[in-house]
Each structure stands twice: as structure tokens, then as C-alpha cells.
N, C-alpha and C. Protein backbone atom coordinates (compact mmCIF):
# COMPACT_ATOMS: atom_id res chain seq x y z
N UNK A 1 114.97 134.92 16.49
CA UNK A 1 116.31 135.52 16.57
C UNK A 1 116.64 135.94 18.01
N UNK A 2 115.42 136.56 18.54
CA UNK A 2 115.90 136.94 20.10
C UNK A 2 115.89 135.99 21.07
N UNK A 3 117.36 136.48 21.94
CA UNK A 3 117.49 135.24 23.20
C UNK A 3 118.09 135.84 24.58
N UNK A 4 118.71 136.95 23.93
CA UNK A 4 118.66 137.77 25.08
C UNK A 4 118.32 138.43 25.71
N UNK A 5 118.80 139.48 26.78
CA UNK A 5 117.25 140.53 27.00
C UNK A 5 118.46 141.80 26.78
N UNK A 6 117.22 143.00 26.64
CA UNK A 6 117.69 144.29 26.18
C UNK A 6 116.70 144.96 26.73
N UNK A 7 118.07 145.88 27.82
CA UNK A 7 117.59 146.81 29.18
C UNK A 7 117.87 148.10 28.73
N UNK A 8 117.30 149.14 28.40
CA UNK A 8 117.51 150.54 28.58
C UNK A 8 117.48 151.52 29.56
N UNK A 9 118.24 152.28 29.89
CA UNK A 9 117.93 153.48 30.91
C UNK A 9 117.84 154.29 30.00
N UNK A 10 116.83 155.24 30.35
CA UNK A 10 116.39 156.50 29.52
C UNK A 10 116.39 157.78 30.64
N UNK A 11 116.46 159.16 30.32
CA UNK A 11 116.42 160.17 31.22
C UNK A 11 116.94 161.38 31.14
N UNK A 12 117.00 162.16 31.33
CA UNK A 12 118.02 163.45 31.07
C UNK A 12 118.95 163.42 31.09
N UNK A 13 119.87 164.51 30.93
CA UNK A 13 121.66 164.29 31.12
C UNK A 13 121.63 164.83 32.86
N UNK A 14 122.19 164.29 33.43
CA UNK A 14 123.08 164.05 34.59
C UNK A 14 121.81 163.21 35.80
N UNK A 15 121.12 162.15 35.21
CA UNK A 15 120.03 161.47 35.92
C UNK A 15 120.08 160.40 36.40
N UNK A 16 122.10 160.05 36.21
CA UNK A 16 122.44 158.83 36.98
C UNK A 16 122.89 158.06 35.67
N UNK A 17 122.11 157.39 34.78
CA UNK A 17 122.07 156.41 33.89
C UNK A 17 123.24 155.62 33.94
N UNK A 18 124.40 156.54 33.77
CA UNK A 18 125.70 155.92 33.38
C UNK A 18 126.63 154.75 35.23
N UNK A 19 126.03 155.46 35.89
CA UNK A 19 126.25 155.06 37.32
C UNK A 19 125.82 153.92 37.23
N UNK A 20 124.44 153.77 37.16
CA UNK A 20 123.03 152.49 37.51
C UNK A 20 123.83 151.49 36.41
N UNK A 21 124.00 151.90 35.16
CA UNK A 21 124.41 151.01 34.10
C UNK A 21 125.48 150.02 34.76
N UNK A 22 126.72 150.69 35.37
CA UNK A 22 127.80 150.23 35.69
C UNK A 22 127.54 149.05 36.90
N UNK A 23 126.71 149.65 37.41
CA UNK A 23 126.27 148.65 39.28
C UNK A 23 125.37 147.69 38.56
N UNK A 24 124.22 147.70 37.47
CA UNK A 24 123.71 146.83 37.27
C UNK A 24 124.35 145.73 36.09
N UNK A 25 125.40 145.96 35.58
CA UNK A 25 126.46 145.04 34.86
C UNK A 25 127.17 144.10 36.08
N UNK A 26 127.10 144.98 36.96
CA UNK A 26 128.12 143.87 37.60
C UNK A 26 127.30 142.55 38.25
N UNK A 27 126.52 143.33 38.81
CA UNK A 27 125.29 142.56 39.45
C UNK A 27 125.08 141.02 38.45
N UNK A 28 124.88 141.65 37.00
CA UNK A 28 124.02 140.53 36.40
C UNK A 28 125.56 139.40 36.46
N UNK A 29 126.25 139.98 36.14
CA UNK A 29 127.81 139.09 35.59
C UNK A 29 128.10 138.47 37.10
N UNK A 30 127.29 138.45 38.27
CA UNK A 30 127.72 138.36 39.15
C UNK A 30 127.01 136.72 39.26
N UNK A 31 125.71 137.33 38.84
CA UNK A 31 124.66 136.24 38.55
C UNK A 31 125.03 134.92 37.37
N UNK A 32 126.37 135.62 36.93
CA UNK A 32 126.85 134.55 35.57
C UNK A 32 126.29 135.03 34.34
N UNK A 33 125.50 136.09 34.10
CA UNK A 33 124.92 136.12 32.83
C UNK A 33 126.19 137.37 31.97
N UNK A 34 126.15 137.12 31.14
CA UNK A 34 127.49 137.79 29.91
C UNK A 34 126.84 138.96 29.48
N UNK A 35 127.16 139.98 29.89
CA UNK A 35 126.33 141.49 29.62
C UNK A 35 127.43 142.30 28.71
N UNK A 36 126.60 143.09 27.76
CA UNK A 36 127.04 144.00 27.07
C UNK A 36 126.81 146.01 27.47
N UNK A 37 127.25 145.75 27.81
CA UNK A 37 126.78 147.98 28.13
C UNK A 37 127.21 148.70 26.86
N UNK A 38 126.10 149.57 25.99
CA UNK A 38 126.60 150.38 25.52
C UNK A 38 125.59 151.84 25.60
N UNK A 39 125.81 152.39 24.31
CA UNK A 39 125.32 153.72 24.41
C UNK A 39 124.45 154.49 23.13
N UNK A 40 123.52 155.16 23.04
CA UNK A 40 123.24 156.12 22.48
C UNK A 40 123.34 157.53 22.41
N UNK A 41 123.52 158.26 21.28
CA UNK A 41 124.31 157.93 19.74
C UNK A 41 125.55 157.30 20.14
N UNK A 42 126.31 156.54 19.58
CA UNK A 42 127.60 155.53 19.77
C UNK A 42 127.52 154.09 19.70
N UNK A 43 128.10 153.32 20.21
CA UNK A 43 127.82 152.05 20.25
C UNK A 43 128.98 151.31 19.12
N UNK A 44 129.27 151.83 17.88
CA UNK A 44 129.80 151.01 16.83
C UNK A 44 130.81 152.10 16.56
N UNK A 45 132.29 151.99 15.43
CA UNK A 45 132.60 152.74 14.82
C UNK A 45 132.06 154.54 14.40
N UNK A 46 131.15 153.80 13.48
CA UNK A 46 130.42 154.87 12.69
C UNK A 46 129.73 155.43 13.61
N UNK A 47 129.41 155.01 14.39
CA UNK A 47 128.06 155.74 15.45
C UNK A 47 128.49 156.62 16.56
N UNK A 48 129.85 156.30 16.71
CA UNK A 48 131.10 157.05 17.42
C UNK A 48 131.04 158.37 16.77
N UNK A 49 132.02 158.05 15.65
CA UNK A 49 132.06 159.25 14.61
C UNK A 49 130.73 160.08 14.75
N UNK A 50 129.45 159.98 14.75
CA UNK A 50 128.22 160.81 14.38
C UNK A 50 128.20 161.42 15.73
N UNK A 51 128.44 160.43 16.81
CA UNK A 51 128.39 161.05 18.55
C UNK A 51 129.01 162.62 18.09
N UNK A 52 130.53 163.17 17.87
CA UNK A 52 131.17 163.51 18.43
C UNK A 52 130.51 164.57 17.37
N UNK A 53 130.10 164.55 16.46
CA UNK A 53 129.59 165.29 15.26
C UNK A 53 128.32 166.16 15.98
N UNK A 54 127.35 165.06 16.79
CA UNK A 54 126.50 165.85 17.34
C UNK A 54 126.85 166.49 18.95
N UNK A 55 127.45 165.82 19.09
CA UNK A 55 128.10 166.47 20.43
C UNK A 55 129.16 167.86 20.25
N UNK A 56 129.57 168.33 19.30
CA UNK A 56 130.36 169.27 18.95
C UNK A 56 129.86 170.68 19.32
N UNK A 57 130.44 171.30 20.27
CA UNK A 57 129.72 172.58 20.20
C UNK A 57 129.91 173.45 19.22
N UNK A 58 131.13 173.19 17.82
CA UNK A 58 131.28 173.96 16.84
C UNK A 58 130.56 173.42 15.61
N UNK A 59 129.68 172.26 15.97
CA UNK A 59 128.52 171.75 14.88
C UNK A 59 127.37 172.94 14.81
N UNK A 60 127.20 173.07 13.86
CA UNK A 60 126.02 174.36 13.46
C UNK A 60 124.97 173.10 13.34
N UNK A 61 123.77 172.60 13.49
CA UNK A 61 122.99 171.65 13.16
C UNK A 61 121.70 171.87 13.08
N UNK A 62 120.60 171.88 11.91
CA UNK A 62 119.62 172.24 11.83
C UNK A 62 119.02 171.20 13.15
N UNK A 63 117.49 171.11 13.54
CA UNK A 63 116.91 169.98 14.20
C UNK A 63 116.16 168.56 13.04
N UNK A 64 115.91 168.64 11.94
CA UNK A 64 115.91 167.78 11.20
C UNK A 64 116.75 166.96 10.84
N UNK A 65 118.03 167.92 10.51
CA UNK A 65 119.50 167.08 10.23
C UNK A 65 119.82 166.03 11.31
N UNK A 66 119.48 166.81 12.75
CA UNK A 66 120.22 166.07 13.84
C UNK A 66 119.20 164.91 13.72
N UNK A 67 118.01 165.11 13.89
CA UNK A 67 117.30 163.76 13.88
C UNK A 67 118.01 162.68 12.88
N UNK A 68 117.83 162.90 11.72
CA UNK A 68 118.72 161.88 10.76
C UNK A 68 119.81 161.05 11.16
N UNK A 69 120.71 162.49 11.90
CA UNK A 69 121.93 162.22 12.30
C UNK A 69 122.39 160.64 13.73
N UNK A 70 120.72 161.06 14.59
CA UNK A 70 120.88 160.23 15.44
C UNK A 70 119.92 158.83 14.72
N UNK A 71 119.39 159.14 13.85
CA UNK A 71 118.69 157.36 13.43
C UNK A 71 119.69 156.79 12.56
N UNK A 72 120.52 157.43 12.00
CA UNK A 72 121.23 157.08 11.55
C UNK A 72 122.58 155.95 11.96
N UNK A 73 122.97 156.63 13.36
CA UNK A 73 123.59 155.90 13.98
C UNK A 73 123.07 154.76 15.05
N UNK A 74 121.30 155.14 14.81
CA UNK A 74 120.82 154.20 15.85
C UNK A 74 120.81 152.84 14.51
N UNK A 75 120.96 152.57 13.27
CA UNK A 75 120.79 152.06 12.65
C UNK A 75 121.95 151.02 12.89
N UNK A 76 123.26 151.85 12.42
CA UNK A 76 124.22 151.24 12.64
C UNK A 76 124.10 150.49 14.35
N UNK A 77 124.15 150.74 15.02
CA UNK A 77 124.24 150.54 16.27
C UNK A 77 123.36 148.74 16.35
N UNK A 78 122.17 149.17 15.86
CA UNK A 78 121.03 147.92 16.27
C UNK A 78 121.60 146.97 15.21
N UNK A 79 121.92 147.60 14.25
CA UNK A 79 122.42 146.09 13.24
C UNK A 79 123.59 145.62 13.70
N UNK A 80 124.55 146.28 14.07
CA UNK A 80 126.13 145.58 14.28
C UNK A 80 126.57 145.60 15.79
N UNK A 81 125.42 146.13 16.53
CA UNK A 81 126.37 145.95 18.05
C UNK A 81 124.60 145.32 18.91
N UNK A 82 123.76 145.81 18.80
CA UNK A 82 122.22 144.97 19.94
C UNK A 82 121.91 143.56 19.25
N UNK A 83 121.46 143.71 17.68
CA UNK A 83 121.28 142.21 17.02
C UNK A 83 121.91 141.15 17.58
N UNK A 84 122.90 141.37 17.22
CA UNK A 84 124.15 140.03 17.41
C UNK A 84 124.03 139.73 18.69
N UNK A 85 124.43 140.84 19.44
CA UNK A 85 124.12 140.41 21.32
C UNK A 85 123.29 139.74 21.54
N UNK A 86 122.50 140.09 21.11
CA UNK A 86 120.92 139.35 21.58
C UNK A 86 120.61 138.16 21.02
N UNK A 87 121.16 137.72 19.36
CA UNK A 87 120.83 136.31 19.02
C UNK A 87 121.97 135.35 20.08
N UNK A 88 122.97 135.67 20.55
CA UNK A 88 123.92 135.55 21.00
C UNK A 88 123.75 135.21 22.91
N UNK A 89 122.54 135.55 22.96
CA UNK A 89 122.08 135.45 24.43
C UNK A 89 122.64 136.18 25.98
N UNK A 90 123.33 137.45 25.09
CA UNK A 90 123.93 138.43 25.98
C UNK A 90 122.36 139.32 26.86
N UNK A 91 123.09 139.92 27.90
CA UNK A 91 122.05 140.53 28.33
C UNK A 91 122.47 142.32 28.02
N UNK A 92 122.00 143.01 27.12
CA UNK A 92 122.32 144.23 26.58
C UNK A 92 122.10 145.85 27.85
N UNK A 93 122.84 146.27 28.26
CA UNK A 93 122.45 147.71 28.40
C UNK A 93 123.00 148.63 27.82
N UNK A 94 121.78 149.34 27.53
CA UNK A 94 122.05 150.40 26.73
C UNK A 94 121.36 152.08 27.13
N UNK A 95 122.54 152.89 27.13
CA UNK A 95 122.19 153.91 27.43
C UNK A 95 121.39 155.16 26.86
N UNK A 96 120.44 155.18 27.01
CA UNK A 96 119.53 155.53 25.79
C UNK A 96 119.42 154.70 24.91
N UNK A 97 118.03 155.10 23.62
CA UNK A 97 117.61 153.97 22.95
C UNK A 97 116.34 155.33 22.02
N UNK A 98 115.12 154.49 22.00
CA UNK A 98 114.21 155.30 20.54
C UNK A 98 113.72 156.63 21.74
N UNK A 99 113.03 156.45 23.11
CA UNK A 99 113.02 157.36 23.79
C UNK A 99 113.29 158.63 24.35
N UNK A 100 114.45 158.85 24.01
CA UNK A 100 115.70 159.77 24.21
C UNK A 100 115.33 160.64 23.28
N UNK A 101 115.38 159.96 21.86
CA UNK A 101 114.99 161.08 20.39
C UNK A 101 113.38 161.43 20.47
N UNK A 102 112.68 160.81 21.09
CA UNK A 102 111.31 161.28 21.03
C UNK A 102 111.26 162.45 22.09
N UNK A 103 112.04 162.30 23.33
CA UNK A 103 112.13 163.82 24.49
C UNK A 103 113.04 164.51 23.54
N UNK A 104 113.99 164.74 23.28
CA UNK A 104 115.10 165.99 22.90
C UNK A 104 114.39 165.91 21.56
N UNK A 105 114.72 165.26 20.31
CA UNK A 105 114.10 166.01 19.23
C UNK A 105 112.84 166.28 18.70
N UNK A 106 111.75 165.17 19.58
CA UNK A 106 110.44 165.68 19.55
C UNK A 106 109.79 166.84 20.33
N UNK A 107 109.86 166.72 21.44
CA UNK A 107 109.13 167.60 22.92
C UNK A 107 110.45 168.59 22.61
N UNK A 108 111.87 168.14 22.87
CA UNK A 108 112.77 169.53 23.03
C UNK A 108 112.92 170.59 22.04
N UNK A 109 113.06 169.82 20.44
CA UNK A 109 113.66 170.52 19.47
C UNK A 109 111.92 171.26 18.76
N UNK A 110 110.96 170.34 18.92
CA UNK A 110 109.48 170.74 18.61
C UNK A 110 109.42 169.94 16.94
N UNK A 111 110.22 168.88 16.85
CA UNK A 111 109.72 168.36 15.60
C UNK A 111 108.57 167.42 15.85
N UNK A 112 108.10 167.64 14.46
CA UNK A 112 106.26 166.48 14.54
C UNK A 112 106.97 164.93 15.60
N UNK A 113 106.01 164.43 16.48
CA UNK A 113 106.31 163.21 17.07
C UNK A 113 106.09 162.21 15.95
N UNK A 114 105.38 162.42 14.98
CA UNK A 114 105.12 161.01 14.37
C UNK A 114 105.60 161.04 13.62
N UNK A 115 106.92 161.90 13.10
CA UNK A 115 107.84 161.74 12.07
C UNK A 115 108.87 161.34 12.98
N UNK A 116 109.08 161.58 14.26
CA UNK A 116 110.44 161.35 15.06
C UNK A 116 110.18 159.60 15.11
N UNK A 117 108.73 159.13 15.49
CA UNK A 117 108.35 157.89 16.08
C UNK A 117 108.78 156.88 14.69
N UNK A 118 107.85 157.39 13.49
CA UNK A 118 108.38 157.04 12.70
C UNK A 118 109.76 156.29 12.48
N UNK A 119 111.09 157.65 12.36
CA UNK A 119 111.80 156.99 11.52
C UNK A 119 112.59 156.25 12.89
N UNK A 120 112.34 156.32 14.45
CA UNK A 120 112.75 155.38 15.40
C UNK A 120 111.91 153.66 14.91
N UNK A 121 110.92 153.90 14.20
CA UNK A 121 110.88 152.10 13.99
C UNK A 121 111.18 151.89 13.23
N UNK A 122 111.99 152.93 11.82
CA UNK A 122 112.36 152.49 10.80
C UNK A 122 113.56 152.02 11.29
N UNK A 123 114.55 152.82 12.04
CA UNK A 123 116.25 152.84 12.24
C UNK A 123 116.22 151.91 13.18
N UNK A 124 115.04 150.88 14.34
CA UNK A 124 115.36 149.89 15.13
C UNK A 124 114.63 148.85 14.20
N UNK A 125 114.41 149.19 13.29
CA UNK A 125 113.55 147.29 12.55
C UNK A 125 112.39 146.80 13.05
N UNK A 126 111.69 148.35 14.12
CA UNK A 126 110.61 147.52 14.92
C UNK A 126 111.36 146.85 16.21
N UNK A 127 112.25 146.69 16.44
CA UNK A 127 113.16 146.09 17.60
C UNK A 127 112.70 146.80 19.16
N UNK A 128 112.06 146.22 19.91
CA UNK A 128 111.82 147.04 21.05
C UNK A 128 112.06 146.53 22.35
N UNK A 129 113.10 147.20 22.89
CA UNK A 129 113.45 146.82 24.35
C UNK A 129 112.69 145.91 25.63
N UNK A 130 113.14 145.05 25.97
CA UNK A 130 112.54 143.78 26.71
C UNK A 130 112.00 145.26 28.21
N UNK A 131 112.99 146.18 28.55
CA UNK A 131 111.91 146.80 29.39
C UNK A 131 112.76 148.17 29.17
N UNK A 132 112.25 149.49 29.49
CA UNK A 132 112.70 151.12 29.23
C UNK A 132 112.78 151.03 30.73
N UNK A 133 113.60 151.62 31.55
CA UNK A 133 113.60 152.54 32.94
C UNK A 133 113.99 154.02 32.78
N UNK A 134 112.60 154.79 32.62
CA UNK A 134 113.13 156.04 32.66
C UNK A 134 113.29 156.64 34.12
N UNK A 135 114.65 157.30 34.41
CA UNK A 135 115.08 157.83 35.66
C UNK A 135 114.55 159.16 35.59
N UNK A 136 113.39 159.38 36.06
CA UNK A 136 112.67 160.69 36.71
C UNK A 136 113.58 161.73 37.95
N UNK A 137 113.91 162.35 37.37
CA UNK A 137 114.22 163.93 38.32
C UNK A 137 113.21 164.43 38.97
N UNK A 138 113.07 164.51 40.02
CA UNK A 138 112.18 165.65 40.61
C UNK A 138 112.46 167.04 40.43
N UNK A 139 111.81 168.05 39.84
CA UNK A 139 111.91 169.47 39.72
C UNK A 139 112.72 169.63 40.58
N UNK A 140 112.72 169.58 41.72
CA UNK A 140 113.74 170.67 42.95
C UNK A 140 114.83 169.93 42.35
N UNK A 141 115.57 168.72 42.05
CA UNK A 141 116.29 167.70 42.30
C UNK A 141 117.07 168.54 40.95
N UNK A 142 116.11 167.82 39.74
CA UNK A 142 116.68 168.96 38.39
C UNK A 142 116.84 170.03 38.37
N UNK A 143 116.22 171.29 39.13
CA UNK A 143 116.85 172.49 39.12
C UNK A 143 118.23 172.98 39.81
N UNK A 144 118.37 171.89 41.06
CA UNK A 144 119.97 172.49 41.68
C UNK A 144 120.94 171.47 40.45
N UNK A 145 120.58 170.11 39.75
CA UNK A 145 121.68 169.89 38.85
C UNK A 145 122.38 170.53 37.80
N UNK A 146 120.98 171.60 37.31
CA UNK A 146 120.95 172.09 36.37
C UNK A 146 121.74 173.65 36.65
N UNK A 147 122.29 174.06 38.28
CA UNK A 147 123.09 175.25 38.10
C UNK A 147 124.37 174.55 38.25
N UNK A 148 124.64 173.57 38.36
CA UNK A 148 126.28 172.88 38.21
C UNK A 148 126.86 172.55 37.39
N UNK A 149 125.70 172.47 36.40
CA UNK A 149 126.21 171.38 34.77
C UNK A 149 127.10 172.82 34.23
N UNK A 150 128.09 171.84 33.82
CA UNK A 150 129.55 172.70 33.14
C UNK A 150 129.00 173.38 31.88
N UNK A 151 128.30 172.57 30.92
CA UNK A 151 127.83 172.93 30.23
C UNK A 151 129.15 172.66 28.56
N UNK A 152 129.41 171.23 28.53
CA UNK A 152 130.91 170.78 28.13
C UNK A 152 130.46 170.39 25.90
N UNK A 153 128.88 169.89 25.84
CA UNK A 153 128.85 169.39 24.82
C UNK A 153 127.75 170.17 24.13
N UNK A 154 127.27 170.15 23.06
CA UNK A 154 126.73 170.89 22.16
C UNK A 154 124.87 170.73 23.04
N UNK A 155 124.48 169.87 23.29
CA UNK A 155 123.20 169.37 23.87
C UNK A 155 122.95 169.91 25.30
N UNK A 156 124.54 169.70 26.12
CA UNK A 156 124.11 170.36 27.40
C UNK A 156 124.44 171.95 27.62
N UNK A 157 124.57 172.13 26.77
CA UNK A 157 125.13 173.92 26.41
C UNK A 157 123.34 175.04 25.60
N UNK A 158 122.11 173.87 25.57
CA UNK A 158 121.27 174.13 25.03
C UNK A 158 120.68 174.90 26.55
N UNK A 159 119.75 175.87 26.29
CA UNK A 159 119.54 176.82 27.16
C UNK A 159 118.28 176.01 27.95
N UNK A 160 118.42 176.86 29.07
CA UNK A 160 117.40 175.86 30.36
C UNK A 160 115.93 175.85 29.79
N UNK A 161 115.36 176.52 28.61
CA UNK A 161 114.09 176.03 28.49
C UNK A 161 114.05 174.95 27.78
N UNK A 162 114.92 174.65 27.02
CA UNK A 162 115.24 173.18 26.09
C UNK A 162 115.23 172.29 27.09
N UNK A 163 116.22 172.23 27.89
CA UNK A 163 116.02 171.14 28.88
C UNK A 163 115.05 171.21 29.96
N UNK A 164 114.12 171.92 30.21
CA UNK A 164 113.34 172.02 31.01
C UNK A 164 112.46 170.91 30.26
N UNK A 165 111.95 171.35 28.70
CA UNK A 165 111.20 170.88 27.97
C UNK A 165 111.39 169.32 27.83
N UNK A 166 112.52 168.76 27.96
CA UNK A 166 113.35 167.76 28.32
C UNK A 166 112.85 167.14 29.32
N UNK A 167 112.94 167.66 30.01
CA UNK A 167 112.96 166.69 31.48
C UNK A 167 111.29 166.57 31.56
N UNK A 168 110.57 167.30 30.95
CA UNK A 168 108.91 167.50 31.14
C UNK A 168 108.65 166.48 30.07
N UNK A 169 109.18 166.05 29.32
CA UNK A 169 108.83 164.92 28.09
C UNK A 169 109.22 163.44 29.07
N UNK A 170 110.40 163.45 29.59
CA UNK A 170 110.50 161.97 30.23
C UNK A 170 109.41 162.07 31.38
N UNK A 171 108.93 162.73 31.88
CA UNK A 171 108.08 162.50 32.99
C UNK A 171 106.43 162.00 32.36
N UNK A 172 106.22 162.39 31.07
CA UNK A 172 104.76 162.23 29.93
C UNK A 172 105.20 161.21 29.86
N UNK A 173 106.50 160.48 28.76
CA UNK A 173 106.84 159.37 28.38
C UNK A 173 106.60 158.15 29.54
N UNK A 174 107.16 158.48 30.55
CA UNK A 174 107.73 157.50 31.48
C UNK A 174 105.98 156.71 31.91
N UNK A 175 104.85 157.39 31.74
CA UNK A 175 102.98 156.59 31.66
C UNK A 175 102.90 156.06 30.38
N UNK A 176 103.67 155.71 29.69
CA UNK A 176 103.74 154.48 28.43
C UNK A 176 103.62 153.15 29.08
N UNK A 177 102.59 152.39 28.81
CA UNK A 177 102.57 151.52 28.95
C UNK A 177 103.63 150.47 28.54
N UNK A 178 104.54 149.56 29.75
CA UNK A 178 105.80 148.82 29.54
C UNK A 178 106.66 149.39 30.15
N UNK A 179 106.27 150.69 30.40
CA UNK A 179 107.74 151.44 30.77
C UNK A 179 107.65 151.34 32.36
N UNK A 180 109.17 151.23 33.44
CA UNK A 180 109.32 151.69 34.27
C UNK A 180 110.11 153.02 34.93
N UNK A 181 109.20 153.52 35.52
CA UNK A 181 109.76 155.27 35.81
C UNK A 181 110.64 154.26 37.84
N UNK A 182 111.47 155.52 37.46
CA UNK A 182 112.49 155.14 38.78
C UNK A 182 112.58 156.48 39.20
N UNK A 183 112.33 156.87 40.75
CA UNK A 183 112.48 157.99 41.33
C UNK A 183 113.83 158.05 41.31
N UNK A 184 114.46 158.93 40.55
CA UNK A 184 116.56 159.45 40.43
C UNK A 184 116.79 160.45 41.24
N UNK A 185 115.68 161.03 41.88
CA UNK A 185 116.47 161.76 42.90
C UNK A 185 116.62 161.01 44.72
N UNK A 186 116.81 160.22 44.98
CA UNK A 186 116.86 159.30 45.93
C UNK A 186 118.82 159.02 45.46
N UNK A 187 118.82 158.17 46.99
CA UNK A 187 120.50 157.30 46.99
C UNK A 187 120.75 156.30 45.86
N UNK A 188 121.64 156.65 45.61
CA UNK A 188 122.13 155.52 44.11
C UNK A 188 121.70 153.81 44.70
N UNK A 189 122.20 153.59 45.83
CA UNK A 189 122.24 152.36 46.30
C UNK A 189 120.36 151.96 46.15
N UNK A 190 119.52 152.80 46.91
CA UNK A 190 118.35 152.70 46.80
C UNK A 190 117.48 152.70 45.13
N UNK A 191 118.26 153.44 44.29
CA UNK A 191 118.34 153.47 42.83
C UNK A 191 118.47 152.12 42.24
N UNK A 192 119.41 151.69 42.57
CA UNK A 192 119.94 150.29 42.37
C UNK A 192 119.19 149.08 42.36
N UNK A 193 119.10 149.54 43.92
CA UNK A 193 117.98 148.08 44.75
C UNK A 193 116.66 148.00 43.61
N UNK A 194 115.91 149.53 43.46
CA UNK A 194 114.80 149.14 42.32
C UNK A 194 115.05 148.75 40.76
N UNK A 195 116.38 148.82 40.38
CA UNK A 195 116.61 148.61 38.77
C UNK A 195 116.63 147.28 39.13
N UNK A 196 117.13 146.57 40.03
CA UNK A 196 117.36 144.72 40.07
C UNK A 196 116.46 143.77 40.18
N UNK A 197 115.36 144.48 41.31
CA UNK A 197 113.72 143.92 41.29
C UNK A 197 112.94 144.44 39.91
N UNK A 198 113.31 145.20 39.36
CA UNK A 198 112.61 144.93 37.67
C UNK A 198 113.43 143.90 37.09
N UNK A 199 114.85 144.30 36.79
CA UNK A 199 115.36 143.33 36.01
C UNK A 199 115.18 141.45 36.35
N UNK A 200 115.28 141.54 37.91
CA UNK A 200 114.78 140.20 38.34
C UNK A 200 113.19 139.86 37.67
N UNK A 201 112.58 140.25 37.13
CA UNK A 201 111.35 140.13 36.74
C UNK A 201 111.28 139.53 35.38
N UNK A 202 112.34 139.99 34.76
CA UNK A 202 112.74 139.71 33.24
C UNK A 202 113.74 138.54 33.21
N UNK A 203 114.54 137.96 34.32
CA UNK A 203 115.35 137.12 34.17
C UNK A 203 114.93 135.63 34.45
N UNK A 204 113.78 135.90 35.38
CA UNK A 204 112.72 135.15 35.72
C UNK A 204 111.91 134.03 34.87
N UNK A 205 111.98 134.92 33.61
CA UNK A 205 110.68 135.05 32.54
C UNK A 205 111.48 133.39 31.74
């Protein structure tokens, strides 16, 4: 079934992702290849709807519920918007992916990992990203972002030991074997230059 490739950025909130995503779409489409960008929680209809549900700062949400809440839409998402791309021979980015729920609702929220890991291979089919780039913060780097953030959605309104706990899970995660860690506190352009020499590695293949 697979023919395309499927790129993730993984990382905290304000660690670039959405920037790198945009410069490395153009890049590939530049190269001729037909790229898709999307997002976690979101991506489809329904997965929209659940975003704004968990993003709500007037959502009351246990941490079990939310887990549900986000495999739920990772479900929808992999069946009706990554599948198809990929039999389809698109090249996928996606912003966040199973990673994301293993830092915030495993390490952040403190639910068991092997119930989080779990129902991430139930809600991707086993489906696993051709490569992860998690964008690493350096402490000094994350602590001055972290007195600017507005503090606008239900997740980034969570108090600085949550996200401390956060940012200390992508830095464990990011020594998974497969995965590439990217220094994010450096120049976007220099950011860049290293997401393209991985991805050149995979286009290669």
C-alpha cells in the first residue's frame, strides 16, 4: 500500500514545527514531488471538530478522556487524510503524530506509557512514520519562550511544570532509535538546511 513517504515534526508548542513544515513543503514541490502538510489533533473534518474541543479553555477534561479524545481523531486522520496520501505517492507532513501523545499525555499528564503506546498503535494501524524530527529546545532557549507565550489554548494555559515535564519527555524520546533530534534553538534557515539533508536521505531511498 505504501508509496509515499511520511515526515513528522514532533516538539513542544512554540519549537518552530509549523515554520520548518512550511519551508520544507516548498522545497520538496520545488523538487516536483506533490506534498501534503497537515496536523495533529486535526487533519480531517471530525478531527477538526475534536481539535477545538481539546483546545478549548472552557473544556473541563479529565486526562484519560483527552487521551481518547486525541486517538480518536488520530484515527480519523490516518484513515481518511495519511492512507490515501501515501498509497497515492504524496510526500506527507505532518505536524505531530503518536509522539506528541506519548510527551503531553504520558510524561505530562502522568498516564501509564503503555496504555498511551498502546492505544497510539491501535488508532495508527501500526502505521509508522518513514522518519520523526523531534525539534529540541535548549533549557535557556525554552525558558525565555516560555515567559512570552500568551497563553491562548487550553494546553498552553497548562502551568510551567506541565510543560517543563513536556519539553523533558521530547528530549528522552528524541534517543529512540529512528528518530532525528534537531537543535530548535539555532536560525530557522540553519534549522532548515538540517531537515533537507535528512529528508534527502529518504528521497534517495
Amino acid at each position: 500500500m505504501k508509496k509515499g513517504i511520511f515526515i513528522v515534526l514532533e516538539g513542544p508548542d512554540r519549537s518552530g514545527k509549523s515554520t520548518q513544515a512550511a519551508l520544507l513543503k516548498t522545497w520538496l514541490e520545488e523538487l516536483g514531488h506533490e506534498v501534503l502538510v497537515t496536523r495533529e489533533p486535526g487533519g480531517t473534518y471530525l478531527s477538526e471538530k475534536i481539535r477545538k474541543i481539546l483546545l478549548d479553555p472552557k473544556s473541563n477534561i479529565e486526562p484519560m478522556t483527552e487521551l481518547f479524545l486525541y486517538e480518536t481523531s488520530r484515527i480519523k486522520h490516518t484513515l481518511e487524510k495519511i492512507m490515501p496520501a501515501l498509497k497515492a505517492g504524496k510526500v506527507i507532513i505532518s505536524d505531530r503524530y503518536t509522539l506528541s501523545t506519548t510527551a503531553y499525555q504520558g510524561y505530562g499528564r502522568g498516564l501509564p506509557l503503555t496504555t498511551v503506546e498502546t492505544l497510539n498503535r491501535i488508532a495508527t494501524m501500526d502505521l509508522k512514520p518513514d522518519v520523526t524530527i523531534v525539534f529540541d529546545i535548549p533549557d535557556k532557549v525554552f525558558a525565555q519562550r516560555e515567559l512570552t507565550r500568551p497563553g491562548r489554548d487550553r494546553i498552553e494555559r497548562e502551568p510551567d511544570s506541565f510543560r517543563r515535564r513536556v519539553n523533558r519527555a521530547y528530549k528522552l524520546l528524541a534517543r529512540r532509535p529512528g528518530i532525528t533530534r534537531i537543535d530548535a534553538g539555532r536560525p530557522v534557515e540553519t534549522i532548515q538546511k538540517d531537515i533537507r539533508a535528512r529528508v534527502s536521505k529518504l528521497l534517495k531511498k
